[in-house]
PDB file of N, CA and C in Angstrom:
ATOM      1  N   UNK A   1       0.840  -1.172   0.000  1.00  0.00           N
ATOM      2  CA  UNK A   1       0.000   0.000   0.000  1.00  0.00           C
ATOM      3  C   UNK A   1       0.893   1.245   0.000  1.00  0.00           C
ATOM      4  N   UNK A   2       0.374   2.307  -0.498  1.00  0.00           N
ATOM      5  CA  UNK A   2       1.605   2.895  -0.960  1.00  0.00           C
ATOM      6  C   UNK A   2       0.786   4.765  -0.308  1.00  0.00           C
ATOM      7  N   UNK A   3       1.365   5.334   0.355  1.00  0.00           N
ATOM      8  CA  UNK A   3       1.431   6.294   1.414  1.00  0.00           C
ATOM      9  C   UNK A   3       0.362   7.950   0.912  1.00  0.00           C
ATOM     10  N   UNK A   4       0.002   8.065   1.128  1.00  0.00           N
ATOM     11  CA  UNK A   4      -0.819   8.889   0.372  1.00  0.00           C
ATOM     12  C   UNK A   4      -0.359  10.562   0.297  1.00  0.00           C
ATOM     13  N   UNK A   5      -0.070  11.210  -0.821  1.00  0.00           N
ATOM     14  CA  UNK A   5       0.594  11.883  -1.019  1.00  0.00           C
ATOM     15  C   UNK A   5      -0.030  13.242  -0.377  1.00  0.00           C
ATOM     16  N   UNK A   6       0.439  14.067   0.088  1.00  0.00           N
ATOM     17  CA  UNK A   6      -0.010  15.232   0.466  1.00  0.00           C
ATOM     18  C   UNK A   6       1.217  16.893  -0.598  1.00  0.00           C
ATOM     19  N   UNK A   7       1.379  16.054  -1.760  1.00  0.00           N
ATOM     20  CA  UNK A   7       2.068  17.329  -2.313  1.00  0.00           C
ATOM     21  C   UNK A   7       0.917  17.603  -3.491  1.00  0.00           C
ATOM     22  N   UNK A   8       0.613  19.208  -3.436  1.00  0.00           N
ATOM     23  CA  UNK A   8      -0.312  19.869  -4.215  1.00  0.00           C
ATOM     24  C   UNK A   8       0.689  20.133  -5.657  1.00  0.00           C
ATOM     25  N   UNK A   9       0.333  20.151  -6.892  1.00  0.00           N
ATOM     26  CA  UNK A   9       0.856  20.759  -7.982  1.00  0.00           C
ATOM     27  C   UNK A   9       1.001  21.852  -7.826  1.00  0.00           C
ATOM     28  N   UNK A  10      -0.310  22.828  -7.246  1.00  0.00           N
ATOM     29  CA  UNK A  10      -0.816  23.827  -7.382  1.00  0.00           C
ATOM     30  C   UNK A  10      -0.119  25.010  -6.548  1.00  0.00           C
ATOM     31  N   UNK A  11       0.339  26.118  -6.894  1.00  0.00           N
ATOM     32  CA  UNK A  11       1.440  26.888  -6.408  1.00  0.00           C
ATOM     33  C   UNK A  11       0.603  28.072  -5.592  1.00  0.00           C
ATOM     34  N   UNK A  12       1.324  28.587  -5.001  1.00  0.00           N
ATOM     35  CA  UNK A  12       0.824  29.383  -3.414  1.00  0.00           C
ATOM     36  C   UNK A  12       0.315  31.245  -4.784  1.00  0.00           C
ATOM     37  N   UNK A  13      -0.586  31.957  -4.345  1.00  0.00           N
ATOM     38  CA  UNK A  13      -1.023  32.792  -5.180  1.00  0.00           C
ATOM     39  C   UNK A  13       0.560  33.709  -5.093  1.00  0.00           C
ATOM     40  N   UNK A  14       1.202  34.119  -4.494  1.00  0.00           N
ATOM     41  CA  UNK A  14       2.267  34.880  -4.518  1.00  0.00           C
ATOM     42  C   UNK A  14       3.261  34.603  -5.235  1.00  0.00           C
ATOM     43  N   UNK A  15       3.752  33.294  -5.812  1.00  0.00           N
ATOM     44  CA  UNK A  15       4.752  32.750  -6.181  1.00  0.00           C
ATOM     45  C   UNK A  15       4.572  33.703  -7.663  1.00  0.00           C
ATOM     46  N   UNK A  16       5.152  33.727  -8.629  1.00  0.00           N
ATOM     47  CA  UNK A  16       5.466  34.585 -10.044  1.00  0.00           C
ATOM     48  C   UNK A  16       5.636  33.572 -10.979  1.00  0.00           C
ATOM     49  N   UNK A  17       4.443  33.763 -12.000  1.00  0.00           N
ATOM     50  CA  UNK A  17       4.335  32.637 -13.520  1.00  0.00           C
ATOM     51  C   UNK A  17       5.500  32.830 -14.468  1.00  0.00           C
ATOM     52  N   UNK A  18       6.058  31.791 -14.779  1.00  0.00           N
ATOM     53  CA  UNK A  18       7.028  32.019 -15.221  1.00  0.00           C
ATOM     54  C   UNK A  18       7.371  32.867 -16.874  1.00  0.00           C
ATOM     55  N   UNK A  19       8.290  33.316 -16.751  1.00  0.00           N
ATOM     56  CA  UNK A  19       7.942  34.108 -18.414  1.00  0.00           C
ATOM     57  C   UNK A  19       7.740  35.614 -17.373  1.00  0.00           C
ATOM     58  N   UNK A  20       7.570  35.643 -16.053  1.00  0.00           N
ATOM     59  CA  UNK A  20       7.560  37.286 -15.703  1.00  0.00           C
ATOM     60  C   UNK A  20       8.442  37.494 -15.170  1.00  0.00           C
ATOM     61  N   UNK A  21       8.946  39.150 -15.582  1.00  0.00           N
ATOM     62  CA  UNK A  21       9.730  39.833 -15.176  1.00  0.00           C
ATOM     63  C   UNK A  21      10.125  40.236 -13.462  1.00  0.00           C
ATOM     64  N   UNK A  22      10.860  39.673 -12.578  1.00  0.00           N
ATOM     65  CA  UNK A  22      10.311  40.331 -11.620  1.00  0.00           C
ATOM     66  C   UNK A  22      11.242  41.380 -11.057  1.00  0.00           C
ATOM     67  N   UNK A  23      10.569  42.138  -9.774  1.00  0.00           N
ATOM     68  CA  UNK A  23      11.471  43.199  -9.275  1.00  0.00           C
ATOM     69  C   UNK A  23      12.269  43.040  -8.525  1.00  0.00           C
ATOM     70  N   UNK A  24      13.181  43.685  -7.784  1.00  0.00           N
ATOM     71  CA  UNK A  24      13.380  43.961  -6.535  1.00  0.00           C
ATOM     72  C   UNK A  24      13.247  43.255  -5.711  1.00  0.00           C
ATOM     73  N   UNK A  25      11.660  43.904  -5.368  1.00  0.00           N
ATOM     74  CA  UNK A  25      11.013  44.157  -4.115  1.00  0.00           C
ATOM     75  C   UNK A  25      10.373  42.586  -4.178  1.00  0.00           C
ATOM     76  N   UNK A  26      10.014  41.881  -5.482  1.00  0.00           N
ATOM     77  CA  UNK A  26       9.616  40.190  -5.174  1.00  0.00           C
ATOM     78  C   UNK A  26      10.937  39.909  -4.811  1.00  0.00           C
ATOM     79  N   UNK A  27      11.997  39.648  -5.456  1.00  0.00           N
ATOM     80  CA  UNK A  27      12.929  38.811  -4.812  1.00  0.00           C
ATOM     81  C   UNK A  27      13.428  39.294  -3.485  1.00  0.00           C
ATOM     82  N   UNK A  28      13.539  40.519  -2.714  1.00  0.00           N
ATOM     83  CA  UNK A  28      13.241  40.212  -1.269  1.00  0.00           C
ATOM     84  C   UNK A  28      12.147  39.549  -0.772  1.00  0.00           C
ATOM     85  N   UNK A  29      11.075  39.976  -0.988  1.00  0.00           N
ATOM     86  CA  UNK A  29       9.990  38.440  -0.608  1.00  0.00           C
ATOM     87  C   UNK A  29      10.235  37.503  -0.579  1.00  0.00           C
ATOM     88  N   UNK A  30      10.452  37.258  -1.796  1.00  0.00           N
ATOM     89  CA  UNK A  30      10.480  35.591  -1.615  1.00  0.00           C
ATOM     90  C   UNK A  30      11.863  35.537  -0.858  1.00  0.00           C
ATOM     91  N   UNK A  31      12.709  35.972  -0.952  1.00  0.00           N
ATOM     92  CA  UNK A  31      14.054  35.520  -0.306  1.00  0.00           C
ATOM     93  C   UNK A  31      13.631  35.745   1.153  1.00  0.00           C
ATOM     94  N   UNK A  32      12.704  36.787   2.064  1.00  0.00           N
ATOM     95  CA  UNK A  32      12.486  37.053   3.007  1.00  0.00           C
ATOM     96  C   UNK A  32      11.223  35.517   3.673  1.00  0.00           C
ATOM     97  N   UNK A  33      10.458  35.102   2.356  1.00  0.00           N
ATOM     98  CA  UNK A  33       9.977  33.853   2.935  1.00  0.00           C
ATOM     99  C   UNK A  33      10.714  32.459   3.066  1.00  0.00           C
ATOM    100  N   UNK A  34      11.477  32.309   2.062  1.00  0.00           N
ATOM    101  CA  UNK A  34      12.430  31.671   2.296  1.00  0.00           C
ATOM    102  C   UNK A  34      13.411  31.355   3.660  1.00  0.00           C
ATOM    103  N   UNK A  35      13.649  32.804   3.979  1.00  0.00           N
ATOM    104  CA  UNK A  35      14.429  32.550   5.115  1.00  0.00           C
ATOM    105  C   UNK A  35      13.790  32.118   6.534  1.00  0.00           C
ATOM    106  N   UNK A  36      12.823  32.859   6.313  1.00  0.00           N
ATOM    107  CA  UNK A  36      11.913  32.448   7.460  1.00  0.00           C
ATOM    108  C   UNK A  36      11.327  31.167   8.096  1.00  0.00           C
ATOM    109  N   UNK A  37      10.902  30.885   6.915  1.00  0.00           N
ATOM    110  CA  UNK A  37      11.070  28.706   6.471  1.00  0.00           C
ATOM    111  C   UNK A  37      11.995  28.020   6.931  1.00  0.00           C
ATOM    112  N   UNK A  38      12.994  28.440   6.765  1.00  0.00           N
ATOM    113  CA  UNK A  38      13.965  27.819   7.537  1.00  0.00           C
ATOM    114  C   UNK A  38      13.931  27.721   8.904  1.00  0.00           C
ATOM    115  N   UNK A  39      13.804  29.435   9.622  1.00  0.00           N
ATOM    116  CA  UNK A  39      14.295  29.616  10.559  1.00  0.00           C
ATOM    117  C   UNK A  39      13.308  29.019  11.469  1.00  0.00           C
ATOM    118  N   UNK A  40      12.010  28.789  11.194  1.00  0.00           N
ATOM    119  CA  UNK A  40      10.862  28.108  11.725  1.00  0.00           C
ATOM    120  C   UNK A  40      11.433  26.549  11.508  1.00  0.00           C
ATOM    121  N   UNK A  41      11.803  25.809  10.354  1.00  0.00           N
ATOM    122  CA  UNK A  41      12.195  24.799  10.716  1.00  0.00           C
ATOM    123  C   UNK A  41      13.193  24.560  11.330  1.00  0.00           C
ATOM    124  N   UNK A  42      14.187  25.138  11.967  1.00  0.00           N
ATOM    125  CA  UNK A  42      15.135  24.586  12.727  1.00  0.00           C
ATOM    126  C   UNK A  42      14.390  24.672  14.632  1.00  0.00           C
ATOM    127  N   UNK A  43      13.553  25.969  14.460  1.00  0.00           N
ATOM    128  CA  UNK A  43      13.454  26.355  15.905  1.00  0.00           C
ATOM    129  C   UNK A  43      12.381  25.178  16.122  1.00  0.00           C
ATOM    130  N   UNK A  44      11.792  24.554  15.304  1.00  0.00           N
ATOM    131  CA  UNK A  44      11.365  23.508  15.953  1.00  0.00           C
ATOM    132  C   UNK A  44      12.402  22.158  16.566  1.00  0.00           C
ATOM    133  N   UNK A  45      13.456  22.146  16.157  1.00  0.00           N
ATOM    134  CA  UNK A  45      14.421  21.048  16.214  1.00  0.00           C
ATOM    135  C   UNK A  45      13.647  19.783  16.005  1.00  0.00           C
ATOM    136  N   UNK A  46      13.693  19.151  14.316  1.00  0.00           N
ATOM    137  CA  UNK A  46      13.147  18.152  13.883  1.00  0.00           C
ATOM    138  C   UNK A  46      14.167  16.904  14.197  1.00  0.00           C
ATOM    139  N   UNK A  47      13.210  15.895  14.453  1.00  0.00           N
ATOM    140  CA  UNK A  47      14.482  14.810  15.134  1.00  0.00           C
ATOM    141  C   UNK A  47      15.821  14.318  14.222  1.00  0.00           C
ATOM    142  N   UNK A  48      15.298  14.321  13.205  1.00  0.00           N
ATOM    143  CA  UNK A  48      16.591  13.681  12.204  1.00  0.00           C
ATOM    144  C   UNK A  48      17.791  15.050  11.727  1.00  0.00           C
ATOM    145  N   UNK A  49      17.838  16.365  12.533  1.00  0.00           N
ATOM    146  CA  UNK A  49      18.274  17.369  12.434  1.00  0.00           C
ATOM    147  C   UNK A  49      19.509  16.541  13.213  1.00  0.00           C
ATOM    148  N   UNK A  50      19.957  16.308  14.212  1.00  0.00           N
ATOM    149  CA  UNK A  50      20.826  15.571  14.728  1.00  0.00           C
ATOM    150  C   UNK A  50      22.010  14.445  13.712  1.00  0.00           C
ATOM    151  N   UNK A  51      21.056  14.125  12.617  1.00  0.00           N
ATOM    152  CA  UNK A  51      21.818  12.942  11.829  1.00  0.00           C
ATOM    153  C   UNK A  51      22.837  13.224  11.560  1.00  0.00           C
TER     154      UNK A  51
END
């Protein structure tokens, strides 16, 4: 039996279609969500973070 997937195709409304130009001010965004992602996943300390 094989695990049931929880990954969507479907992309978050903020993300940028490709073929567009972007600015600035998106790539601090996204680089500013990006980082944040992280920093939320470590402050949880996930168990296999140790490996």
């Amino acid at each position: 039996m094989e695990p049931s997937s929880t990954w969507s195709p479907c992309l978050p409304t903020w993300t940028p279609s490709r073929g567009r130009e972007t600015s600035e001010s998106d790539t601090a965004l996204a680089t500013g969500i990006a980082q944040q992602s992280l920093d939320d996943l470590i402050r949880v300390e996930p168990a296999w973070l140790d490996c």
